[in-house]
N, C-alpha and C. Protein backbone atom coordinates (compact mmCIF):
# COMPACT_ATOMS: atom_id res chain seq x y z
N UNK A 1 10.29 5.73 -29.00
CA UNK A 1 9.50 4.97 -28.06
C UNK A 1 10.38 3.96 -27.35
N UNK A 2 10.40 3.70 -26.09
CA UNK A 2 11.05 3.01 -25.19
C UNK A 2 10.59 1.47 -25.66
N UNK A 3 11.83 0.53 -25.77
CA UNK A 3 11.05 -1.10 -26.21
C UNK A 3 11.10 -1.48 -24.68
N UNK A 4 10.54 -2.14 -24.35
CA UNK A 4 10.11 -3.28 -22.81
C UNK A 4 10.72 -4.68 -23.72
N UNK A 5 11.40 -5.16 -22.71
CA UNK A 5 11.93 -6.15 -22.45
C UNK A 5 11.01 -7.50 -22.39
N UNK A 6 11.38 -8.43 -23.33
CA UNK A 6 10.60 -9.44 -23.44
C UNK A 6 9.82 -10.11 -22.20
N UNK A 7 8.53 -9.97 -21.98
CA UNK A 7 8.50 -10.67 -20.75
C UNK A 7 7.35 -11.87 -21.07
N UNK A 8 7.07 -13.07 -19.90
CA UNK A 8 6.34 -13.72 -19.98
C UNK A 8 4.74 -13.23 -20.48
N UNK A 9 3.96 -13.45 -21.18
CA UNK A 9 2.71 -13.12 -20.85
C UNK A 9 1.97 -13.25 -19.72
N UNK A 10 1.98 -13.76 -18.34
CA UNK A 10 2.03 -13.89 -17.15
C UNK A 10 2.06 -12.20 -15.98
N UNK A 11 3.44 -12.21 -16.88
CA UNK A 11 4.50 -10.99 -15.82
C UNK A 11 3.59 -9.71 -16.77
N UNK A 12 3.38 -9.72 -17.76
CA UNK A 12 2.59 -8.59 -18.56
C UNK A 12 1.39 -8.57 -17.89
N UNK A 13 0.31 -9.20 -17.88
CA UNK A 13 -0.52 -9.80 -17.35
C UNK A 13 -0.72 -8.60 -15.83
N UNK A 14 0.14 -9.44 -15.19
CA UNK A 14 0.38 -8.80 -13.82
C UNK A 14 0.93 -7.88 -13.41
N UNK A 15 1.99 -7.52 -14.80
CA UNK A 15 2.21 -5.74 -14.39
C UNK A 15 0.99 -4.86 -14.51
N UNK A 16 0.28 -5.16 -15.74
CA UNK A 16 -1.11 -3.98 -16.36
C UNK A 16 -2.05 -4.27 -15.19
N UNK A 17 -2.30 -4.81 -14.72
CA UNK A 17 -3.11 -5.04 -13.73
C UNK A 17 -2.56 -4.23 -12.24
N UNK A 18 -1.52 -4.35 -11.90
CA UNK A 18 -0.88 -3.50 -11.03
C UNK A 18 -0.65 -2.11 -11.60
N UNK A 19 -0.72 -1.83 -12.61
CA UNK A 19 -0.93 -0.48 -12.99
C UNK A 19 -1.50 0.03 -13.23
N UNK A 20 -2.89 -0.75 -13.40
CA UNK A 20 -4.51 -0.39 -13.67
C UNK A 20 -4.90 0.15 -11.73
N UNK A 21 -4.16 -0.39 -11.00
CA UNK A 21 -4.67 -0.70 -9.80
C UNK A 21 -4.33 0.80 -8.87
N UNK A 22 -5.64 1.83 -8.13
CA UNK A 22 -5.21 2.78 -7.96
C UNK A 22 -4.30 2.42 -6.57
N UNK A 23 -3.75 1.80 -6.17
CA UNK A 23 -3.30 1.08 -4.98
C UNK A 23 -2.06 0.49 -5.51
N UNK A 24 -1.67 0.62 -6.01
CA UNK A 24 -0.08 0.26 -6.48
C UNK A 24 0.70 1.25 -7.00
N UNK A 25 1.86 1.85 -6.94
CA UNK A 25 2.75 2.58 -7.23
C UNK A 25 3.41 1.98 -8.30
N UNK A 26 4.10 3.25 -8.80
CA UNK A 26 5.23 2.75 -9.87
C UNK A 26 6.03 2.35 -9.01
N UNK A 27 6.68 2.68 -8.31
CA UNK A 27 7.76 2.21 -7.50
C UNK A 27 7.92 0.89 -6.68
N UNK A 28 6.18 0.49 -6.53
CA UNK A 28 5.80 -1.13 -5.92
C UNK A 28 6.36 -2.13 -7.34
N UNK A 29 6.06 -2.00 -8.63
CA UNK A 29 6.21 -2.10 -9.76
C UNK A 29 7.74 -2.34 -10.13
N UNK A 30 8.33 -1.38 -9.98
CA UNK A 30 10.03 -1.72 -10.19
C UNK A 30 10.73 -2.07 -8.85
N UNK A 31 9.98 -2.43 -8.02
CA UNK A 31 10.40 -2.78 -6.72
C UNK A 31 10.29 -4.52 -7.10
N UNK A 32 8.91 -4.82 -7.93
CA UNK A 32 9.13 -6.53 -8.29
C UNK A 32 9.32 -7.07 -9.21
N UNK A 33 8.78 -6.31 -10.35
CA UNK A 33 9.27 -6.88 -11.43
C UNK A 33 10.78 -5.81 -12.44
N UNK A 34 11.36 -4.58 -11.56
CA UNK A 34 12.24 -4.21 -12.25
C UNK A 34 12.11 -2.81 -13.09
N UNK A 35 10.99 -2.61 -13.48
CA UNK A 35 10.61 -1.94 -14.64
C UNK A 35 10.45 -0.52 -14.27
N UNK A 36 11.31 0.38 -14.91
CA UNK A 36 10.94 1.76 -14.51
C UNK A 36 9.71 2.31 -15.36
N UNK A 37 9.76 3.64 -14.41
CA UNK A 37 7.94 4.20 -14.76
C UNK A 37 8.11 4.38 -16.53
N UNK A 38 8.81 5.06 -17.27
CA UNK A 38 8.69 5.11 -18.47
C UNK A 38 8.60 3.54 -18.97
N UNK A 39 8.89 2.19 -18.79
CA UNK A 39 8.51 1.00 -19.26
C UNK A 39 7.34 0.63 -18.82
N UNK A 40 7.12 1.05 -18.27
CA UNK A 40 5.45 0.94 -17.52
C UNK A 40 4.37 0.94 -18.53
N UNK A 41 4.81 2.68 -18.72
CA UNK A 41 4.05 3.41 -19.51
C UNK A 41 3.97 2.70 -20.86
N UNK A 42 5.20 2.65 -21.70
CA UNK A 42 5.25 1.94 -22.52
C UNK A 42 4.79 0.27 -23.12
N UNK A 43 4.68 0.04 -21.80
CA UNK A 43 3.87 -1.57 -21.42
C UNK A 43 2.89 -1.21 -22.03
N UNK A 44 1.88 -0.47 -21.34
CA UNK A 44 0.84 0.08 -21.30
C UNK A 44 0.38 0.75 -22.37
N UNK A 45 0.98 1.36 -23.17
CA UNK A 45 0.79 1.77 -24.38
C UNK A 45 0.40 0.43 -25.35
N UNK A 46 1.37 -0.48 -25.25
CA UNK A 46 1.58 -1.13 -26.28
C UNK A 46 0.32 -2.46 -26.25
N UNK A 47 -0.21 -2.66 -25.26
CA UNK A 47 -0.90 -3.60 -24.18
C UNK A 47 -2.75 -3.35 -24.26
N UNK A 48 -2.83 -2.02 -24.46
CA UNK A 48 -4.22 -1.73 -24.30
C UNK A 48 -4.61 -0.99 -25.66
N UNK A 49 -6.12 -1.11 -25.54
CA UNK A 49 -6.05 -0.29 -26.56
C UNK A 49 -6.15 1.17 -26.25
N UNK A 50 -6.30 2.09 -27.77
CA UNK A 50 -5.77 3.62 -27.48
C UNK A 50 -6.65 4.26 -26.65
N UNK A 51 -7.42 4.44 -26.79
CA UNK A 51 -8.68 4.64 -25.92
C UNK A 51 -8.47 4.45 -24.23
N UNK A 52 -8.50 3.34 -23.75
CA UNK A 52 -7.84 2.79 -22.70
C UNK A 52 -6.96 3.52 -22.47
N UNK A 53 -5.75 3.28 -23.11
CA UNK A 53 -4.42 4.15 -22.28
C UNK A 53 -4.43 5.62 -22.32
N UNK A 54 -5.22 5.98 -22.81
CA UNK A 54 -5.37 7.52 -22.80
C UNK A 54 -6.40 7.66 -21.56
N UNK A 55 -7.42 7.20 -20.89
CA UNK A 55 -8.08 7.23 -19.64
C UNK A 55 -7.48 6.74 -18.61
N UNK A 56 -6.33 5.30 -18.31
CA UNK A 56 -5.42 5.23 -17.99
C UNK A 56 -4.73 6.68 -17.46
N UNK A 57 -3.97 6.84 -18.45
CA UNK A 57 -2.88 8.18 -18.19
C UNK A 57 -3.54 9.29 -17.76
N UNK A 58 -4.73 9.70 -17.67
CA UNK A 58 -5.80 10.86 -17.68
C UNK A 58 -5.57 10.41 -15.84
N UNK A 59 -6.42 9.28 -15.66
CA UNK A 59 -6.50 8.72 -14.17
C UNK A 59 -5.24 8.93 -13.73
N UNK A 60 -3.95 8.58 -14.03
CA UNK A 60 -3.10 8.89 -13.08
C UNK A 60 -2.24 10.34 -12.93
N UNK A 61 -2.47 11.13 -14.14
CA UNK A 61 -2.02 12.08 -13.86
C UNK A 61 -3.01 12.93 -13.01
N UNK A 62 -4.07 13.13 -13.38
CA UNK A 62 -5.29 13.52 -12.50
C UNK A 62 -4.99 13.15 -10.99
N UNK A 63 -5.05 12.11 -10.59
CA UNK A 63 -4.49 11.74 -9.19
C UNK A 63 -3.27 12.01 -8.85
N UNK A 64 -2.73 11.82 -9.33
CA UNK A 64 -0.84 12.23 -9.50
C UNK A 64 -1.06 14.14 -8.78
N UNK A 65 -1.95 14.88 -9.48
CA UNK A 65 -2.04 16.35 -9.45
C UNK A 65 -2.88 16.39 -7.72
N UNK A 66 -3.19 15.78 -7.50
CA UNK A 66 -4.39 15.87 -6.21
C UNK A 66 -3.65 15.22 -5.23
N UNK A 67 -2.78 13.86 -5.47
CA UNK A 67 -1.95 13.28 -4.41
C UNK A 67 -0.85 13.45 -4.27
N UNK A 68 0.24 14.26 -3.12
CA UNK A 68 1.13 14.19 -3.28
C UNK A 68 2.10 12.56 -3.93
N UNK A 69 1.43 11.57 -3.23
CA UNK A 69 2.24 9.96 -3.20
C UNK A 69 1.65 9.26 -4.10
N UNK A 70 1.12 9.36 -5.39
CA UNK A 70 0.19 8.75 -5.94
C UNK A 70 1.13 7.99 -7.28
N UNK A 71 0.84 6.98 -7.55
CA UNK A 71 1.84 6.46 -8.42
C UNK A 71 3.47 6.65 -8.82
């Protein structure tokens, strides 16, 4: 499992939320705070509960399959 880099609770905060968000890219994401898509993910894993990140990941691969530009 990939570790993420200590961050503020703030910057956590505001990454999961930008990654909850169907309007933000991974690439908007490591464009501000740095973080490539596998730390994302791993944010996100570690951040929500299991349940959650499994509808999470469902939502973006699902969109991911339908949008060419989608996260």
């Amino acid at each position: 499992m990939t570790k993420t880099p200590a961050l503020s609770p703030e910057y956590v905060s505001d990454i999961v939320q930008m990654a909850l968000s169907d309007h933000v890219s991974f690439h908007d994401i490591r464009r501000e705070y740095g973080m490539a898509e596998k730390d994302v993910k791993a944010l996100m894993r570690q951040t929500l509960k299991t349940g959650s990140y499994r509808a999470w990941r469902k939502r973006v691969r699902d969109f991911g399959d339908r949008r060419e530009n989608y996260k």
